[in-house]
N, C-alpha and C. Protein backbone atom coordinates (compact mmCIF):
# COMPACT_ATOMS: atom_id res chain seq x y z
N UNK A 1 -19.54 -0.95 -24.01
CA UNK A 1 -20.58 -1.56 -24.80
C UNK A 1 -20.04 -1.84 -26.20
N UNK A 2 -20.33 -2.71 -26.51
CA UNK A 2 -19.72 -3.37 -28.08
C UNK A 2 -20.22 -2.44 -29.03
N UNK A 3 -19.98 -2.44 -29.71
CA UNK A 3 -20.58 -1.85 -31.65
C UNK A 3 -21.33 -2.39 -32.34
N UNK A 4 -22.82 -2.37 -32.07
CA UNK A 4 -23.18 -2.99 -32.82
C UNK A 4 -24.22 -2.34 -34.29
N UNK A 5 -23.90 -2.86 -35.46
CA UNK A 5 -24.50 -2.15 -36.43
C UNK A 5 -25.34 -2.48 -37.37
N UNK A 6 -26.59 -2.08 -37.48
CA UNK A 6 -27.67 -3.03 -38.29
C UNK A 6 -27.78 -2.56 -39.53
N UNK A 7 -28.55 -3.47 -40.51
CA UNK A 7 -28.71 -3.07 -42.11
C UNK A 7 -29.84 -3.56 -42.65
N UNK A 8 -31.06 -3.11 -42.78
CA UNK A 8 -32.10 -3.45 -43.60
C UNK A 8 -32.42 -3.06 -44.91
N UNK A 9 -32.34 -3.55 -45.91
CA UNK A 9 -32.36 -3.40 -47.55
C UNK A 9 -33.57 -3.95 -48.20
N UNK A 10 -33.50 -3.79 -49.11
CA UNK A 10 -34.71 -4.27 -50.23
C UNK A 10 -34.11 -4.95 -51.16
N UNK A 11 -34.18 -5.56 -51.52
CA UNK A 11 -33.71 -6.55 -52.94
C UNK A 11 -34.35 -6.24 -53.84
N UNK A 12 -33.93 -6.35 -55.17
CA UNK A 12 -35.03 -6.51 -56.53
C UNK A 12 -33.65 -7.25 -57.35
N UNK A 13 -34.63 -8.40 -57.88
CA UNK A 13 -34.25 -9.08 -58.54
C UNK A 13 -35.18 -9.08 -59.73
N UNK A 14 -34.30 -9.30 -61.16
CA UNK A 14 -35.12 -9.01 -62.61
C UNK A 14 -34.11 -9.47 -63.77
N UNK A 15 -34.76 -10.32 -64.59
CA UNK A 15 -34.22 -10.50 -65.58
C UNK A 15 -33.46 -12.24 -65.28
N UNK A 16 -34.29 -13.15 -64.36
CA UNK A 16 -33.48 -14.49 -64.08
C UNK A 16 -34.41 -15.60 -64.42
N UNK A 17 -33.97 -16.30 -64.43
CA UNK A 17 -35.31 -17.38 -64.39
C UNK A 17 -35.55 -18.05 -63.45
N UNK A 18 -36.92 -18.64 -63.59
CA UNK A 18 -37.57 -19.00 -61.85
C UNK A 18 -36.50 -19.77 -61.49
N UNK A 19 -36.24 -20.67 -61.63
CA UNK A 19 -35.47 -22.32 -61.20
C UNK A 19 -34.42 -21.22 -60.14
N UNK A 20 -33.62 -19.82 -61.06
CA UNK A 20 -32.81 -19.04 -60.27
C UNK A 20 -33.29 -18.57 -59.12
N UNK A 21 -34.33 -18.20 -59.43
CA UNK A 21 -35.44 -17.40 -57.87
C UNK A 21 -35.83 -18.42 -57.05
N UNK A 22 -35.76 -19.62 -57.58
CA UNK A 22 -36.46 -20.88 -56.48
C UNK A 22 -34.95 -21.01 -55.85
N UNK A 23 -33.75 -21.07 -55.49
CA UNK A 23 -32.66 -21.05 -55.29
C UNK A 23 -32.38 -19.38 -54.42
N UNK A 24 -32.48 -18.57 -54.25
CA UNK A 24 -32.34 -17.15 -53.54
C UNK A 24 -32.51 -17.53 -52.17
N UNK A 25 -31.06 -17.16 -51.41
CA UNK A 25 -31.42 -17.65 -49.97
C UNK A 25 -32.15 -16.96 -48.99
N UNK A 26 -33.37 -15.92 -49.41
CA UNK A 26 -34.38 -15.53 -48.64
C UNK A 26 -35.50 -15.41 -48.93
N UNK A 27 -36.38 -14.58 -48.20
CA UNK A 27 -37.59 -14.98 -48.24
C UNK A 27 -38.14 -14.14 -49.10
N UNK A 28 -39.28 -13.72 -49.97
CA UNK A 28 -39.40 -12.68 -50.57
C UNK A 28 -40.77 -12.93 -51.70
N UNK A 29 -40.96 -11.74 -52.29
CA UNK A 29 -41.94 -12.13 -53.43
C UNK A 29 -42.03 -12.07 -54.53
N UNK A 30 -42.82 -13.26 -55.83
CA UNK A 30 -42.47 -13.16 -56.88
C UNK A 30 -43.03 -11.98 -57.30
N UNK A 31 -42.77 -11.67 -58.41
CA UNK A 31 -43.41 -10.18 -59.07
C UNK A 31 -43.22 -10.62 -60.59
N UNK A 32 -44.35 -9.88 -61.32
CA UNK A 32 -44.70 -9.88 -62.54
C UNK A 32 -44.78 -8.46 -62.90
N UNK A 33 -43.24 -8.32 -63.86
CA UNK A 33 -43.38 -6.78 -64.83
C UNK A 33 -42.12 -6.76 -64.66
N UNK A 34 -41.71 -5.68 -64.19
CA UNK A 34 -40.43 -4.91 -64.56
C UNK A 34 -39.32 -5.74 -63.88
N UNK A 35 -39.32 -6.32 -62.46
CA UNK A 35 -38.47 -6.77 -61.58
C UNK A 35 -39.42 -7.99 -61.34
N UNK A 36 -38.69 -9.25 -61.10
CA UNK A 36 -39.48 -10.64 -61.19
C UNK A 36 -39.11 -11.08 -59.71
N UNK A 37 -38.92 -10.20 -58.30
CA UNK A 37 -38.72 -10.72 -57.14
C UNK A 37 -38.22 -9.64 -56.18
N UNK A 38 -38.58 -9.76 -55.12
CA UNK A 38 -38.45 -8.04 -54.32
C UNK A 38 -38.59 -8.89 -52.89
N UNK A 39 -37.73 -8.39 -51.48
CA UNK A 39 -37.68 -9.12 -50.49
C UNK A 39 -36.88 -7.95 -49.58
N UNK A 40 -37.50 -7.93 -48.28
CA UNK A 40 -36.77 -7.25 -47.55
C UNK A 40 -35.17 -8.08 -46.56
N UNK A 41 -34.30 -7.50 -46.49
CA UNK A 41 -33.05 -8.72 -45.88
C UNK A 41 -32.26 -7.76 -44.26
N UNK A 42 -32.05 -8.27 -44.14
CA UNK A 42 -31.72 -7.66 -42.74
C UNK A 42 -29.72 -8.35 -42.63
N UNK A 43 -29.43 -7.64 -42.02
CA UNK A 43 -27.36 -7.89 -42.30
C UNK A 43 -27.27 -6.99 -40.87
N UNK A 44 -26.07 -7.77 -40.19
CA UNK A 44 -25.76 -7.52 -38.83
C UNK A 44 -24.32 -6.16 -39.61
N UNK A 45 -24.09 -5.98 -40.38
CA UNK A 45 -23.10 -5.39 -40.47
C UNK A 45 -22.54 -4.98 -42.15
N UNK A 46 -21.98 -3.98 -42.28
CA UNK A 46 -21.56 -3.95 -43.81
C UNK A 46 -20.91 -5.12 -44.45
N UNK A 47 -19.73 -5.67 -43.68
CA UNK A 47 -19.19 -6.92 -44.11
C UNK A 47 -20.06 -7.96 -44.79
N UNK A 48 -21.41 -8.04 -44.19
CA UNK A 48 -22.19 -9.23 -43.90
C UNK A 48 -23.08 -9.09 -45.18
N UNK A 49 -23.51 -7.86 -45.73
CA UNK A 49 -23.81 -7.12 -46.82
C UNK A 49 -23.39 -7.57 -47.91
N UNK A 50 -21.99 -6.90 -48.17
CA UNK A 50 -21.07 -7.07 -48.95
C UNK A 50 -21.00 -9.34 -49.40
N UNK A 51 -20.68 -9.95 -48.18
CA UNK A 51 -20.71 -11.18 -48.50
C UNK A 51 -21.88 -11.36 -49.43
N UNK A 52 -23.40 -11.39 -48.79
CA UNK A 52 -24.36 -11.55 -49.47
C UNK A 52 -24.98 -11.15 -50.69
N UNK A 53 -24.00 -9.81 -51.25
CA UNK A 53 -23.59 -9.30 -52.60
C UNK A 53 -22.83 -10.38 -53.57
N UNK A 54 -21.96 -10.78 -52.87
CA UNK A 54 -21.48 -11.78 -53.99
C UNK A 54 -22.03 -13.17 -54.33
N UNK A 55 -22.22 -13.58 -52.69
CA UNK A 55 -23.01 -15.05 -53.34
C UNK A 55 -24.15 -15.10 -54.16
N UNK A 56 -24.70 -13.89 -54.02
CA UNK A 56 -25.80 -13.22 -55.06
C UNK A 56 -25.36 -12.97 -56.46
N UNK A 57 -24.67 -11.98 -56.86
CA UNK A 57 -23.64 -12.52 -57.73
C UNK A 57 -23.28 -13.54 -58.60
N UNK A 58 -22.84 -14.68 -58.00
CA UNK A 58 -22.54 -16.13 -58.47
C UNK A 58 -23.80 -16.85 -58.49
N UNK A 59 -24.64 -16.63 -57.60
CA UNK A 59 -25.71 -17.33 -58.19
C UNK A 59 -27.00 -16.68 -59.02
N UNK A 60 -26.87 -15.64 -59.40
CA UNK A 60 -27.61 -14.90 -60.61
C UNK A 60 -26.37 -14.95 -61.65
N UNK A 61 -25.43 -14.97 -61.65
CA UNK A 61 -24.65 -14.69 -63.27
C UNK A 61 -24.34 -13.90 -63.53
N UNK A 62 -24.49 -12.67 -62.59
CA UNK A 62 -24.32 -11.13 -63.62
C UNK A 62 -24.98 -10.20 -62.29
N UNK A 63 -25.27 -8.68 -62.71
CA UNK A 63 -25.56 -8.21 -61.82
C UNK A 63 -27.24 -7.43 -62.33
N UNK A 64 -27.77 -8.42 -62.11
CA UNK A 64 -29.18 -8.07 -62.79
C UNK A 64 -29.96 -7.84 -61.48
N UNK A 65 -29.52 -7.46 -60.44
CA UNK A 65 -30.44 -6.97 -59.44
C UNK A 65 -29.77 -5.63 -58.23
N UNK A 66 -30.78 -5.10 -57.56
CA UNK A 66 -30.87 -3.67 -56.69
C UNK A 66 -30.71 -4.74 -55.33
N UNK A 67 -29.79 -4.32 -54.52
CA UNK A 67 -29.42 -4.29 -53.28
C UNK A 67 -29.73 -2.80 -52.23
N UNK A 68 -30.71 -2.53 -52.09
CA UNK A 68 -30.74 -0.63 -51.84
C UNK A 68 -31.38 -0.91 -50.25
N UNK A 69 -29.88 -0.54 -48.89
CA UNK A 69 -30.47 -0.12 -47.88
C UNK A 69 -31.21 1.12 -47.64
N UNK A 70 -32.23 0.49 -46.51
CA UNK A 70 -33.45 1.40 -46.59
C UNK A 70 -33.28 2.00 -45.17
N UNK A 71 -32.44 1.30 -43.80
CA UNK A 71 -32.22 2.02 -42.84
C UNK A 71 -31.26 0.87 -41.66
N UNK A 72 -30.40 2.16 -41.59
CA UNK A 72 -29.32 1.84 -40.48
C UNK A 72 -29.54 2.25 -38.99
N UNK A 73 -29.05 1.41 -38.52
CA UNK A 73 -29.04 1.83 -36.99
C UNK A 73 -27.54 1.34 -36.26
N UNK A 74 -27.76 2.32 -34.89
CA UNK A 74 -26.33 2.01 -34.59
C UNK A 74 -26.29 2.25 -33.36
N UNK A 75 -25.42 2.04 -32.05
CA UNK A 75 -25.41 1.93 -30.81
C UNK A 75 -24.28 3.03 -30.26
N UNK A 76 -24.81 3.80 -29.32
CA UNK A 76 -23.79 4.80 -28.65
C UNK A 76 -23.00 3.78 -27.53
N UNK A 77 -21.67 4.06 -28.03
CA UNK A 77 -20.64 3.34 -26.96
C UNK A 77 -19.86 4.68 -26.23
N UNK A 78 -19.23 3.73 -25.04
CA UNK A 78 -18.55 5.33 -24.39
C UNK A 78 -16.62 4.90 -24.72
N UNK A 79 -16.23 5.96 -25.36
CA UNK A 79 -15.26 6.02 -25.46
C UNK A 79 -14.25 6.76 -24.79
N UNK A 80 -13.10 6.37 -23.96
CA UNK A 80 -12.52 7.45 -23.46
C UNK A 80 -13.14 7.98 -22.19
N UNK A 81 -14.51 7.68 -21.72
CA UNK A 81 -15.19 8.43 -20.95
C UNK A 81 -15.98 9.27 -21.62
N UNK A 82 -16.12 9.13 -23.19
CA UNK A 82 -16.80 10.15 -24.37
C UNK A 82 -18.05 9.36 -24.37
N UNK A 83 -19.26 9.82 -24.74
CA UNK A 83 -20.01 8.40 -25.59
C UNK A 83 -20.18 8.99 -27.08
N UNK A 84 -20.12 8.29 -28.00
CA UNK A 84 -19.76 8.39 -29.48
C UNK A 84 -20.63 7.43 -30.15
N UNK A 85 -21.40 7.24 -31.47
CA UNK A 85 -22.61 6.75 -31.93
C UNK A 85 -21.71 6.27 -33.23
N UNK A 86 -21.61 5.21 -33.47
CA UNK A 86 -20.77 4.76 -34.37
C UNK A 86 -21.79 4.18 -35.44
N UNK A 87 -21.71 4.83 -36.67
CA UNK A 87 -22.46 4.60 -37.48
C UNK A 87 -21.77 4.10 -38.98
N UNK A 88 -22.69 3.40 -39.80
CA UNK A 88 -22.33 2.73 -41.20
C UNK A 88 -22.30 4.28 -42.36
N UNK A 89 -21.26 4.05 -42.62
CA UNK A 89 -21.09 5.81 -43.47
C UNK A 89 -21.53 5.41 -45.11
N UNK A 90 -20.81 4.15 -45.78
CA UNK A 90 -21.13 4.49 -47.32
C UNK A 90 -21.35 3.27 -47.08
N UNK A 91 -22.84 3.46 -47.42
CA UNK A 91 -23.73 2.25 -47.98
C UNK A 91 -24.36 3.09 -49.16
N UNK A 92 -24.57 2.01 -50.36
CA UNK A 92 -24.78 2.21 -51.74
C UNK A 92 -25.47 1.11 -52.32
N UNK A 93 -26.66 1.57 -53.21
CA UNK A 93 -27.29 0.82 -54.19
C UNK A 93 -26.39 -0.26 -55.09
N UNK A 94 -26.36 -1.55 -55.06
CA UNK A 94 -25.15 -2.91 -55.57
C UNK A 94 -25.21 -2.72 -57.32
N UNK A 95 -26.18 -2.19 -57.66
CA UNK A 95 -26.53 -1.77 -59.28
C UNK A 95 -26.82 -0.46 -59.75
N UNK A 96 -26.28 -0.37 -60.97
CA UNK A 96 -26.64 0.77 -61.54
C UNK A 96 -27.64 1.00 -61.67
């Protein structure tokens, strides 16, 4: 059985201007106060994460927003004749 590994996060975005938030390639909501946009995102994999960190990145300017997964999942494969649960180890908040 393949490896397969999921990633659901929260976004917060704060401190951009709309024209920037009308441009964010998902779906999500505006917010008024502290953080000006919050959206749940879903990523087949850390790699896939990480990409969507940067184009985020380049298209905010700076790192004015929270990337914070909220839950992983992961698939038992048999190894060896073993079965073994291969899971995402360091996942981390994208901001201080």
């Amino acid at each position: 059985m393949a490896e397969v590994k999921k990633i659901e996060a929260v976004l917060l975005v704060w401190g951009v201007r709309d024209e920037v938030l009308e441009k964010l390639p998902v779906n999500g909501q505006w917010l008024y106060g502290e953080y000006d946009f919050i959206a749940k995102v879903d990523f087949a994999d850390e790699r896939e994460m990480e990409e969507f960190e940067k184009a985020l990145r380049r298209l905010i300017n700076g790192n004015t927003f929270k990337l914070m997964p909220v839950k992983l999942s992961a698939v038992k494969k048999e190894v060896d004749g073993e079965e073994t649960v291969a899971l995402l180890e360091s996942v981390k908040a994208s901001a201080p």
